[in-house]
C-alpha atoms as a PDB file:
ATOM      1  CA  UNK A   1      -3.026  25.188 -26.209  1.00  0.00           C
ATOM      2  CA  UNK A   2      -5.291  27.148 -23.397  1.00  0.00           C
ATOM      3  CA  UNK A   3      -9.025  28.080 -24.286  1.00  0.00           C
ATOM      4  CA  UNK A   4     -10.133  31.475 -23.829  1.00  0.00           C
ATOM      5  CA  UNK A   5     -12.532  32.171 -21.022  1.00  0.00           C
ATOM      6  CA  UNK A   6     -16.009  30.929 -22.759  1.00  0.00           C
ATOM      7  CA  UNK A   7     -14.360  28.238 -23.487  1.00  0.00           C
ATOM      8  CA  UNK A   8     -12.657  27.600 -20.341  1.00  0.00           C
ATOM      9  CA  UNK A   9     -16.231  27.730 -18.427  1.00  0.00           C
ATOM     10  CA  UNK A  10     -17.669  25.784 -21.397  1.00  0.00           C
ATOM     11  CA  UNK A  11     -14.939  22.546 -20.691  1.00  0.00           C
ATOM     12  CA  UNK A  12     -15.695  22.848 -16.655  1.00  0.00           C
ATOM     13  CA  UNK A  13     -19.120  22.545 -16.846  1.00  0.00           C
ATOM     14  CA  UNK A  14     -18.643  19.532 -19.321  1.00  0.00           C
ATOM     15  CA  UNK A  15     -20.006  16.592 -16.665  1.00  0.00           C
ATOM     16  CA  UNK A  16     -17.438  13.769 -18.176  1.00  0.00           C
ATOM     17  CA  UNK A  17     -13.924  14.442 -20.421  1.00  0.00           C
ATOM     18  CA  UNK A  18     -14.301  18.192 -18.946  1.00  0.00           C
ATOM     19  CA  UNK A  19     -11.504  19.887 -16.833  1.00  0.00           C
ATOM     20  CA  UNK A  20      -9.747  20.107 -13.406  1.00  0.00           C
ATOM     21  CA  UNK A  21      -9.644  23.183 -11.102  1.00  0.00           C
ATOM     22  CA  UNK A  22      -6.373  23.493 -11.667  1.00  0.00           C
ATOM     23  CA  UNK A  23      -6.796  23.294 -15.755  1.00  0.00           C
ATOM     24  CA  UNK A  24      -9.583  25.721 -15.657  1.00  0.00           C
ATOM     25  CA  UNK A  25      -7.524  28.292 -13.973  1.00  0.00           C
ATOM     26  CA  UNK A  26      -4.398  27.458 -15.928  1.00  0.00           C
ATOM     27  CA  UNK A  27      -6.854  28.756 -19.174  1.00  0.00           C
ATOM     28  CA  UNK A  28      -8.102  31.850 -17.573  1.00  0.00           C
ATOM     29  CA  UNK A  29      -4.573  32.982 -15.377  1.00  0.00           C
ATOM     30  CA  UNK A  30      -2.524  32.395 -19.252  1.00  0.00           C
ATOM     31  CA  UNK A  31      -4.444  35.598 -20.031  1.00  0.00           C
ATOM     32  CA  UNK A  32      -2.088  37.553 -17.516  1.00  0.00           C
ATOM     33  CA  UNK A  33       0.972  36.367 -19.306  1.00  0.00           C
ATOM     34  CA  UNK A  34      -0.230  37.869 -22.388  1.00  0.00           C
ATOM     35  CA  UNK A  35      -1.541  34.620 -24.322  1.00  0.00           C
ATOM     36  CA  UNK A  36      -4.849  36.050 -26.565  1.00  0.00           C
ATOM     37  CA  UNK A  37      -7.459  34.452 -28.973  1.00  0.00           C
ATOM     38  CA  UNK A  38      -9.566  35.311 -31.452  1.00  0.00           C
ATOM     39  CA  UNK A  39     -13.212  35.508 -29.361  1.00  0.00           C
ATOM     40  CA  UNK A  40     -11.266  37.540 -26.544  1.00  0.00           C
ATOM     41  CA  UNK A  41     -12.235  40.370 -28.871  1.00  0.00           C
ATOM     42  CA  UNK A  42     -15.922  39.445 -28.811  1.00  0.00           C
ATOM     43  CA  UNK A  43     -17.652  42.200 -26.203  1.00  0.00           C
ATOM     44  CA  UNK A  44     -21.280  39.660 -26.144  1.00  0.00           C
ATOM     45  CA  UNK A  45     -18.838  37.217 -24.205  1.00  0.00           C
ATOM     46  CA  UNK A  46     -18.432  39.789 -21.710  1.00  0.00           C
ATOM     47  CA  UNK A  47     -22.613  39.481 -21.396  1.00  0.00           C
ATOM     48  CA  UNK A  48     -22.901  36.220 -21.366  1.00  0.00           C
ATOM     49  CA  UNK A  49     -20.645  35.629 -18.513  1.00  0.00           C
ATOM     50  CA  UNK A  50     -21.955  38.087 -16.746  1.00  0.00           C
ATOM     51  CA  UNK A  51     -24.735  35.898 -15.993  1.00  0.00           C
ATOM     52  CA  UNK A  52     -24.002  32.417 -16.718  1.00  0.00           C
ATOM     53  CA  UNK A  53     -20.509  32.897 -14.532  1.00  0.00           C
ATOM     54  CA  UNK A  54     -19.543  36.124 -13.727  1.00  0.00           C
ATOM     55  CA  UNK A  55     -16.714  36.018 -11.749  1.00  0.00           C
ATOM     56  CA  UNK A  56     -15.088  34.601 -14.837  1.00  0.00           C
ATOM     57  CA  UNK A  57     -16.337  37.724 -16.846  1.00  0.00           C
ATOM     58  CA  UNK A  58     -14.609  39.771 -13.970  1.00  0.00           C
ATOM     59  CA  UNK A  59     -11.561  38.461 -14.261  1.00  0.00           C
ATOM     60  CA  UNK A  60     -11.778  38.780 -18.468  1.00  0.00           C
ATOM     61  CA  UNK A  61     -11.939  42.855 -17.903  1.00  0.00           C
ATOM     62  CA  UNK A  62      -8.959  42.895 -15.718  1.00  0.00           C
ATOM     63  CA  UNK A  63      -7.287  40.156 -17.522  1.00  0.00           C
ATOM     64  CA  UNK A  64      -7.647  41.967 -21.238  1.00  0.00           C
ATOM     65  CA  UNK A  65      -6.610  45.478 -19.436  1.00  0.00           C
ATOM     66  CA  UNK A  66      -4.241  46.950 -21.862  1.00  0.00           C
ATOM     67  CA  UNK A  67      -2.581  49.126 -18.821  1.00  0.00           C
ATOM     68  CA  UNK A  68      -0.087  46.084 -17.431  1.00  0.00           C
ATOM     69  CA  UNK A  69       2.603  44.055 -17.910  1.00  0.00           C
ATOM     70  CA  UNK A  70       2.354  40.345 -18.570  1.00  0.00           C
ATOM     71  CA  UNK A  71       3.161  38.245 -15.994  1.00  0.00           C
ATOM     72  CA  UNK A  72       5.783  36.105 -15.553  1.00  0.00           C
ATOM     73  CA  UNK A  73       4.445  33.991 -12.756  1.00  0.00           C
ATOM     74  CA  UNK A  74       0.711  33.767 -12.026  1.00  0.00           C
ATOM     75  CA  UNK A  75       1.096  31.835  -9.026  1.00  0.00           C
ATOM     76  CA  UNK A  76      -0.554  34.692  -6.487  1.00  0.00           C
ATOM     77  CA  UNK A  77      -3.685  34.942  -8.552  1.00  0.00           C
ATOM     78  CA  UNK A  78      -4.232  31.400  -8.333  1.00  0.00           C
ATOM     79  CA  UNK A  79      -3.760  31.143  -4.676  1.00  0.00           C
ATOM     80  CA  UNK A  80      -6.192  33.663  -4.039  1.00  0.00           C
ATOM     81  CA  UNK A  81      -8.979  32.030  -5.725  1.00  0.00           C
ATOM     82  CA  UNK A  82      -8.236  28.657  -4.585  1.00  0.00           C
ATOM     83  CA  UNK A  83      -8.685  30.286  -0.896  1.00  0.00           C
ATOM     84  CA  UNK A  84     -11.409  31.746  -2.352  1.00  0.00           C
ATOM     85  CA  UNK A  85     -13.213  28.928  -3.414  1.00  0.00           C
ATOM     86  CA  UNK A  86     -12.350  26.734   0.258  1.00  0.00           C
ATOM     87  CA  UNK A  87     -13.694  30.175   2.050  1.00  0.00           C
ATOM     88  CA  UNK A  88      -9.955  30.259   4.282  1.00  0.00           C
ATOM     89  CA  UNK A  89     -10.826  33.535   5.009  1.00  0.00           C
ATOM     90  CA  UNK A  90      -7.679  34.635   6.908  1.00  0.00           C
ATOM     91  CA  UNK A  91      -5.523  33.327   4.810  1.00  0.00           C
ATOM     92  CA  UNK A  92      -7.294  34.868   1.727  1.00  0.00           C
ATOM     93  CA  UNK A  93      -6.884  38.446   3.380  1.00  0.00           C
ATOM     94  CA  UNK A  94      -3.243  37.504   3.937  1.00  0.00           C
ATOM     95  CA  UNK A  95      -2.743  36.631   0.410  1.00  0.00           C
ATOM     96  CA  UNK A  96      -4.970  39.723  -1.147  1.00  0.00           C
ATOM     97  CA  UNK A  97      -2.740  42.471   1.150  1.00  0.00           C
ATOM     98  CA  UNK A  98       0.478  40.545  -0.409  1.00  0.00           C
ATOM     99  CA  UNK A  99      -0.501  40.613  -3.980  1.00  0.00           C
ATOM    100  CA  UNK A 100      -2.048  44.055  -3.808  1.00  0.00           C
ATOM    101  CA  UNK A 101       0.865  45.631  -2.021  1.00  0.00           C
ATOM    102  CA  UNK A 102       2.569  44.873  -5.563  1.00  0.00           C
ATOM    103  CA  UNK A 103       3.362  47.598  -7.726  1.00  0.00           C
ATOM    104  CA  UNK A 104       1.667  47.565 -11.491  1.00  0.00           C
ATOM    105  CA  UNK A 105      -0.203  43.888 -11.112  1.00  0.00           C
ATOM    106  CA  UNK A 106      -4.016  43.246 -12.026  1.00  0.00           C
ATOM    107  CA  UNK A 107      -6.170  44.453  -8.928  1.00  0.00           C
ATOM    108  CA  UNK A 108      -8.115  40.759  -8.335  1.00  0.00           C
ATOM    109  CA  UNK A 109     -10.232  42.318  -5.852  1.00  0.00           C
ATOM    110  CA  UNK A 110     -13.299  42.205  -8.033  1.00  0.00           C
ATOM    111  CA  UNK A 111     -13.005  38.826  -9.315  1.00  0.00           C
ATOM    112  CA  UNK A 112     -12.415  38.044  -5.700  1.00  0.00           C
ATOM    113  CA  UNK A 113     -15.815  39.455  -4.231  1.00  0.00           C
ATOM    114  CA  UNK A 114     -18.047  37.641  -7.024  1.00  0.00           C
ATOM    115  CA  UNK A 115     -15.959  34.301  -6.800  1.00  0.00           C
ATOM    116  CA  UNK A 116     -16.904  34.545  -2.598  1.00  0.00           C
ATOM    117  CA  UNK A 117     -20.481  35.820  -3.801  1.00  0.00           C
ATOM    118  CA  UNK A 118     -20.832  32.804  -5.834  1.00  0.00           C
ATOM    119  CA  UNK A 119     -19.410  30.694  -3.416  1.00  0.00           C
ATOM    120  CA  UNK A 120     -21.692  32.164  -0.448  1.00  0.00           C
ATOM    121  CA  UNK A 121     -18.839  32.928   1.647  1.00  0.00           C
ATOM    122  CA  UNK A 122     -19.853  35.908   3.185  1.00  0.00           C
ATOM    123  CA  UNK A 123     -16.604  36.793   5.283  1.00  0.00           C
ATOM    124  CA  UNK A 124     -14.715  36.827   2.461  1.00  0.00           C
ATOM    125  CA  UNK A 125     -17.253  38.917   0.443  1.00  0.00           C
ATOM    126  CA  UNK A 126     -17.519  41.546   3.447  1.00  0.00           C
ATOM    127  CA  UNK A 127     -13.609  41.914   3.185  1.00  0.00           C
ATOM    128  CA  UNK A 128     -13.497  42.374  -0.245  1.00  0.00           C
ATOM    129  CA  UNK A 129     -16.467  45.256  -0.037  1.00  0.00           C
ATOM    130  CA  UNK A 130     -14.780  46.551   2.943  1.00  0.00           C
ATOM    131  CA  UNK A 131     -11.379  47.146   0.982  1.00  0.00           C
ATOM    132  CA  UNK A 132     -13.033  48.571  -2.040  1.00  0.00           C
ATOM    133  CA  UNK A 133     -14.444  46.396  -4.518  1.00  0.00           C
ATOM    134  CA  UNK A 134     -18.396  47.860  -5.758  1.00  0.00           C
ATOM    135  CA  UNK A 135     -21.437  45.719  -7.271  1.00  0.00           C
ATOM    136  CA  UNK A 136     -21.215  46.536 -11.069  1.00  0.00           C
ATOM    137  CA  UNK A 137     -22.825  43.767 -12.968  1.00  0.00           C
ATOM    138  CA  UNK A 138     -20.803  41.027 -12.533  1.00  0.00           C
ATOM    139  CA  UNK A 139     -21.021  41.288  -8.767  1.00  0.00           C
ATOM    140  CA  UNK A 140     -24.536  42.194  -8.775  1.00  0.00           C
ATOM    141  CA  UNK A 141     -25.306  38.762 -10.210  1.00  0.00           C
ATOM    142  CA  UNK A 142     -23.047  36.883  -8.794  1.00  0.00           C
ATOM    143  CA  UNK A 143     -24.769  37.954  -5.696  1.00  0.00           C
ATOM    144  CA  UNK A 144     -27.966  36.931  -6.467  1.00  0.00           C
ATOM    145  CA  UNK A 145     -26.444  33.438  -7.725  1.00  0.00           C
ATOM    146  CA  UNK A 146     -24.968  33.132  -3.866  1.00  0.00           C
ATOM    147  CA  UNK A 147     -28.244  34.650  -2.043  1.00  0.00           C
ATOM    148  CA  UNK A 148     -28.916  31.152  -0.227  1.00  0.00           C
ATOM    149  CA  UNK A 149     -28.088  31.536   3.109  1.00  0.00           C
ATOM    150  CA  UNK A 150     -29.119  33.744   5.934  1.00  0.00           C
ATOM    151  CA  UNK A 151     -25.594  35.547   6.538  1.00  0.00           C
ATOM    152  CA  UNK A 152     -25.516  36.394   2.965  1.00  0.00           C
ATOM    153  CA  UNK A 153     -29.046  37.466   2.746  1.00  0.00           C
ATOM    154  CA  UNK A 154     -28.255  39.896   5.847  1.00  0.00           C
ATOM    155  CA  UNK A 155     -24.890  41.060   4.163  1.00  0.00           C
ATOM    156  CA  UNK A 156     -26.417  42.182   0.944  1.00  0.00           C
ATOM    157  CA  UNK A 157     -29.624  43.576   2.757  1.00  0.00           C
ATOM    158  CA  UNK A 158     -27.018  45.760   4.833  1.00  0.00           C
ATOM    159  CA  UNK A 159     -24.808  46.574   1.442  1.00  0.00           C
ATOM    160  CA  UNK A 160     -28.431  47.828  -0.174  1.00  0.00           C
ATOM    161  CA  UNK A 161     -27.876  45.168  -2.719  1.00  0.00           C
ATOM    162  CA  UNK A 162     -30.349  45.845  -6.220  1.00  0.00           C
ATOM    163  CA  UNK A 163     -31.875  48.594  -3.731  1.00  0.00           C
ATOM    164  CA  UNK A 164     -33.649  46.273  -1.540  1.00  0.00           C
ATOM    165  CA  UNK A 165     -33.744  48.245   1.406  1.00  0.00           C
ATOM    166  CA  UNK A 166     -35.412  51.034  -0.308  1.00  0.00           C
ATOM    167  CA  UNK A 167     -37.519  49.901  -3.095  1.00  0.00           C
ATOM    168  CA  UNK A 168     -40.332  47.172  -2.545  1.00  0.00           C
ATOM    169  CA  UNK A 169     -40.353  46.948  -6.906  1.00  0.00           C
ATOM    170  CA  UNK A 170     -36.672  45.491  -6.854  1.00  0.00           C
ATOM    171  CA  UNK A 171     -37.472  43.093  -3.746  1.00  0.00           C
ATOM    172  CA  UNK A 172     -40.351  42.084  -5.943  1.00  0.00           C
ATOM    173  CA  UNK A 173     -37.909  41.353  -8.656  1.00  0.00           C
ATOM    174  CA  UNK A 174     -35.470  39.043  -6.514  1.00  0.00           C
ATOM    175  CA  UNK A 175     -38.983  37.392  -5.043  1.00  0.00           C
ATOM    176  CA  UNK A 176     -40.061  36.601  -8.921  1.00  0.00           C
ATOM    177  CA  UNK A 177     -36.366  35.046  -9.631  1.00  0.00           C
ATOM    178  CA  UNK A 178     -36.314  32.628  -6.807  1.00  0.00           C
ATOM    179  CA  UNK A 179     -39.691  31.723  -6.592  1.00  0.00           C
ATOM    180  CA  UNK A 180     -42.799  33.178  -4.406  1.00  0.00           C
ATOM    181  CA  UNK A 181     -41.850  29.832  -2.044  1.00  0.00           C
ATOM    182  CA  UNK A 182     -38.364  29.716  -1.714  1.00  0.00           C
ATOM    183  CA  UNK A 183     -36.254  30.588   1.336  1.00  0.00           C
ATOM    184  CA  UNK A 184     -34.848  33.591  -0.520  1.00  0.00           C
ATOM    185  CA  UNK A 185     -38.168  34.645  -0.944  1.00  0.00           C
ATOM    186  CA  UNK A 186     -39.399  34.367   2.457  1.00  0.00           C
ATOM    187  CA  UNK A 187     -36.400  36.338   3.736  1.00  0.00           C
ATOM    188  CA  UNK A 188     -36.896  39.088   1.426  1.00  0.00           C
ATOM    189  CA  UNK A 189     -41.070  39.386   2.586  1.00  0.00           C
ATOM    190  CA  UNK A 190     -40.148  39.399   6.074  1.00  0.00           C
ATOM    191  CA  UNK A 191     -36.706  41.530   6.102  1.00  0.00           C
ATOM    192  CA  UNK A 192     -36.745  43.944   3.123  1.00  0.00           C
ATOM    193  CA  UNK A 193     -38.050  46.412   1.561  1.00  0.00           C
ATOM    194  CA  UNK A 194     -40.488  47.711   3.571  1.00  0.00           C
ATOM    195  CA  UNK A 195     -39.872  51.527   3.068  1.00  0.00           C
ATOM    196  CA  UNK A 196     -38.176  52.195   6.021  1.00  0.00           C
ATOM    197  CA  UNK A 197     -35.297  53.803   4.929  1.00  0.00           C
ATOM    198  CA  UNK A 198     -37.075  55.370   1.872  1.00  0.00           C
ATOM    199  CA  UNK A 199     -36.245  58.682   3.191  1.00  0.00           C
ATOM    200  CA  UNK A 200     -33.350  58.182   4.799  1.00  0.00           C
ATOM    201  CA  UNK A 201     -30.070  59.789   2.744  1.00  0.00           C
ATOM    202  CA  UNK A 202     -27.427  57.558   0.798  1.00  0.00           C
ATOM    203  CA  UNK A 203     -23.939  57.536   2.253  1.00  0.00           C
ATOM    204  CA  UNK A 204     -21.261  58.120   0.471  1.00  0.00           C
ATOM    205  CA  UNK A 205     -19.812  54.892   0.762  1.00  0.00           C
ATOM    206  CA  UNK A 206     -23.312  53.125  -0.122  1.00  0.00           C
ATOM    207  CA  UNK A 207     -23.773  54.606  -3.342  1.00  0.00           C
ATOM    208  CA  UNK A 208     -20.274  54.221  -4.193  1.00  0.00           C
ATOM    209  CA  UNK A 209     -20.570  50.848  -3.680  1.00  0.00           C
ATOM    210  CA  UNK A 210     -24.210  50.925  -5.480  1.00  0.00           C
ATOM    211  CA  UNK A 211     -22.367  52.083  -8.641  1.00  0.00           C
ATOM    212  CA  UNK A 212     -22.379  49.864 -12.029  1.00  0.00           C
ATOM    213  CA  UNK A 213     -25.617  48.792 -12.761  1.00  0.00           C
ATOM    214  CA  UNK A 214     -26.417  47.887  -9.112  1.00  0.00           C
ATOM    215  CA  UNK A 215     -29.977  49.309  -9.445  1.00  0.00           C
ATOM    216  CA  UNK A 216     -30.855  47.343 -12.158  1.00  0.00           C
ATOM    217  CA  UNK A 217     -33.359  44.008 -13.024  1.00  0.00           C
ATOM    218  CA  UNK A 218     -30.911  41.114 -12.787  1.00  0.00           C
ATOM    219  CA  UNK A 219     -31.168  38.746 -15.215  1.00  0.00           C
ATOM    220  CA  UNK A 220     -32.780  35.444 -14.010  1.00  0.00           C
ATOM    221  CA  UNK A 221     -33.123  33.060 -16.990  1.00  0.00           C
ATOM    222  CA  UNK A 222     -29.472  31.114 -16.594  1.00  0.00           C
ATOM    223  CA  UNK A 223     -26.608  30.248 -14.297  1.00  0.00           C
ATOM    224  CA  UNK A 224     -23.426  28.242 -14.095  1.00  0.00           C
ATOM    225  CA  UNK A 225     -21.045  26.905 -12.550  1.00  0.00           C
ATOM    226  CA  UNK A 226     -18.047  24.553 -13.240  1.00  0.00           C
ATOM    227  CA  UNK A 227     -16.699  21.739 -11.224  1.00  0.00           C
ATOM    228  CA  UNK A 228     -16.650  22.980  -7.725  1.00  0.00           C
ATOM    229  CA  UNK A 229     -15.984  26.767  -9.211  1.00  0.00           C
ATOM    230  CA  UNK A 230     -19.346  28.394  -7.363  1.00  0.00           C
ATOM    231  CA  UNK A 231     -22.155  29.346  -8.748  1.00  0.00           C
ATOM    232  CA  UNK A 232     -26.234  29.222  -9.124  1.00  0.00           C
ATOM    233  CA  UNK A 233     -27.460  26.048 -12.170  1.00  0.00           C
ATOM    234  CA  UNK A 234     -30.687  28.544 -12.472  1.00  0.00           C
ATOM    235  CA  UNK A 235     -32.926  27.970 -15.935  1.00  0.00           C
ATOM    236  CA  UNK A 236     -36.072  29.422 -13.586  1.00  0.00           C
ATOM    237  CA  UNK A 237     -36.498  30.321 -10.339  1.00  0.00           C
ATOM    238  CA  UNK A 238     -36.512  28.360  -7.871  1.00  0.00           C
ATOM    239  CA  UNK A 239     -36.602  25.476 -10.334  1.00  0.00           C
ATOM    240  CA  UNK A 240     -33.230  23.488  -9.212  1.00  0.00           C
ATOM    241  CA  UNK A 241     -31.049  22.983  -6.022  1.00  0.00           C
ATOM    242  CA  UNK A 242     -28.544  25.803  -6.487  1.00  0.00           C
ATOM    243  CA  UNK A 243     -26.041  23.108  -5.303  1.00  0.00           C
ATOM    244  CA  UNK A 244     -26.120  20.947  -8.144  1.00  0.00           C
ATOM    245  CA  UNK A 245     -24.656  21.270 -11.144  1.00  0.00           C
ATOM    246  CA  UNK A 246     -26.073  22.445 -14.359  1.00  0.00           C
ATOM    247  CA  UNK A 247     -28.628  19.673 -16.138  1.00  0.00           C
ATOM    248  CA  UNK A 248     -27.040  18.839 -19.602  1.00  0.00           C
ATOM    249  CA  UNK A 249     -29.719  20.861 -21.435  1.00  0.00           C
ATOM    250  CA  UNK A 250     -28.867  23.858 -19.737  1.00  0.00           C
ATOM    251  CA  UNK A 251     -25.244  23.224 -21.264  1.00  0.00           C
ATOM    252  CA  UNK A 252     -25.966  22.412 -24.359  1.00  0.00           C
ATOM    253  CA  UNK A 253     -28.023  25.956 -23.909  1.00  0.00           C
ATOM    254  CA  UNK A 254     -25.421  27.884 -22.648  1.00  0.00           C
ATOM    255  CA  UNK A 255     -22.643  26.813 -24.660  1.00  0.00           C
ATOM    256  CA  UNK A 256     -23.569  24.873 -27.792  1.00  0.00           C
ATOM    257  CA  UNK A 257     -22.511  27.483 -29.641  1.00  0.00           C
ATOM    258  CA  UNK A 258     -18.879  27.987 -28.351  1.00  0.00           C
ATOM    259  CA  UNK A 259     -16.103  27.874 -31.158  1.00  0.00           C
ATOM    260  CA  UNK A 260     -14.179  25.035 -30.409  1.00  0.00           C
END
């Protein structure tokens, strides 16, 4: 019997009698072959993993698509997240350009670029921006759960993440949700939004990519991940390593509601 996706995120972040990588993806990938449940109807879902794991809420739009034909043979999909997920970022591209060169399949390519956002891998982010994909509000946040390292810091600075090269407000926002002491912070005092560019016109392919919520307050309260899946354990800024997993409070918080 598969789980749908709240519940799927809900078994992976379970810390014993949970589920494997490969179990968690066999749950979400079913959804491509047609298999739907009840709470797949529920829109709030949609919000909720937007920010406790939003590249699962990602994949959930493109999964429940009405517009395709179920799969036979989800295979590709998996691949392309498990390269995701290891950062192999030439062999991701390799896989993407396959799977997207078929006709009348699910586009992963948004999934794709918040699982790599989550996952801080930067390369793999820059190629899926480069090829199309734009930070709605999964992506947005997924972002800001992988905004820990320098590279991806200077990615999303360059990419006008939340407006951070323009507006000192929403670099005040990001400062409040990682704390005034953090690295994040730090970066984003000495590297952004400054006004520089406050006059300086959008391109095209900037705003397009600004698109879907992009200029909007993140939400900082919570965060997820599952075992090994990517992802920020927030419940405050700056209050845990985003490298460990989620505390079992913020579980229980998160998902001690879930139908089972």
């Amino acid at each position: 019997m598969s789980l749908c996706f709240l519940q799927a995120v809900a078994k992976a972040n379970l810390p014993e009698g949970g589920i494997t990588q490969q179990e968690f993806f066999n749950h979400l990938l079913a959804h491509f072959q047609g298999v739907r449940h009840p709470q797949d109807s529920i829109s709030s879902i949609g919000d909720t993993l937007a920010s406790i794991e939003p590249w699962v809420g990602s994949l959930r739009e493109v999964a429940l698509a009405s517009d395709y034909k179920p799969l036979e043979d989800t295979s590709d999909y998996e691949e392309i997240f498990t390269l995701c997920i290891k950062g192999k970022t030439d062999s991701f591209k390799s896989a993407l350009q396959a799977l997207r060169g078929q006709p009348s399949v699910p586009d992963p390519l948004q999934p794709a670029a918040c699982l790599a956002a989550q996952k801080q891998h930067h390369e793999i982010l820059r190629c899926c921006l480069d090829k199309g994909a734009v930070f709605d509000r999964y992506l947005t946040r997924a972002a800001q759960m992988g905004a820990h390292t320098p590279a991806m810091l200077e990615l999303l600075y360059a990419e006008n993440w939340t407006d951070i090269r323009r507006s000192p407000d929403a670099v005040q926002r990001q400062i409040l949700h990682f704390g005034e002491d953090s690295f994040e912070a730090k970066w984003l005092k000495e590297h952004a939004g400054k006004g520089a560019l406050a006059k300086e016109p959008e391109s095209s392919s900037e705003s397009t990519k600004n698109k879907g919520g992009n200029g909007q307050s993140p939400k900082p309260e919570v965060g997820g991940h599952g075992k090994g899946l990517g992802g920020d354990s927030g419940g405050g800024a700056g209050s845990r390593d985003p490298k460990q997993g989620p505390s079992p409070e913020q579980i229980q918080k998160w998902f001690g509601d879930v139908p089972w």
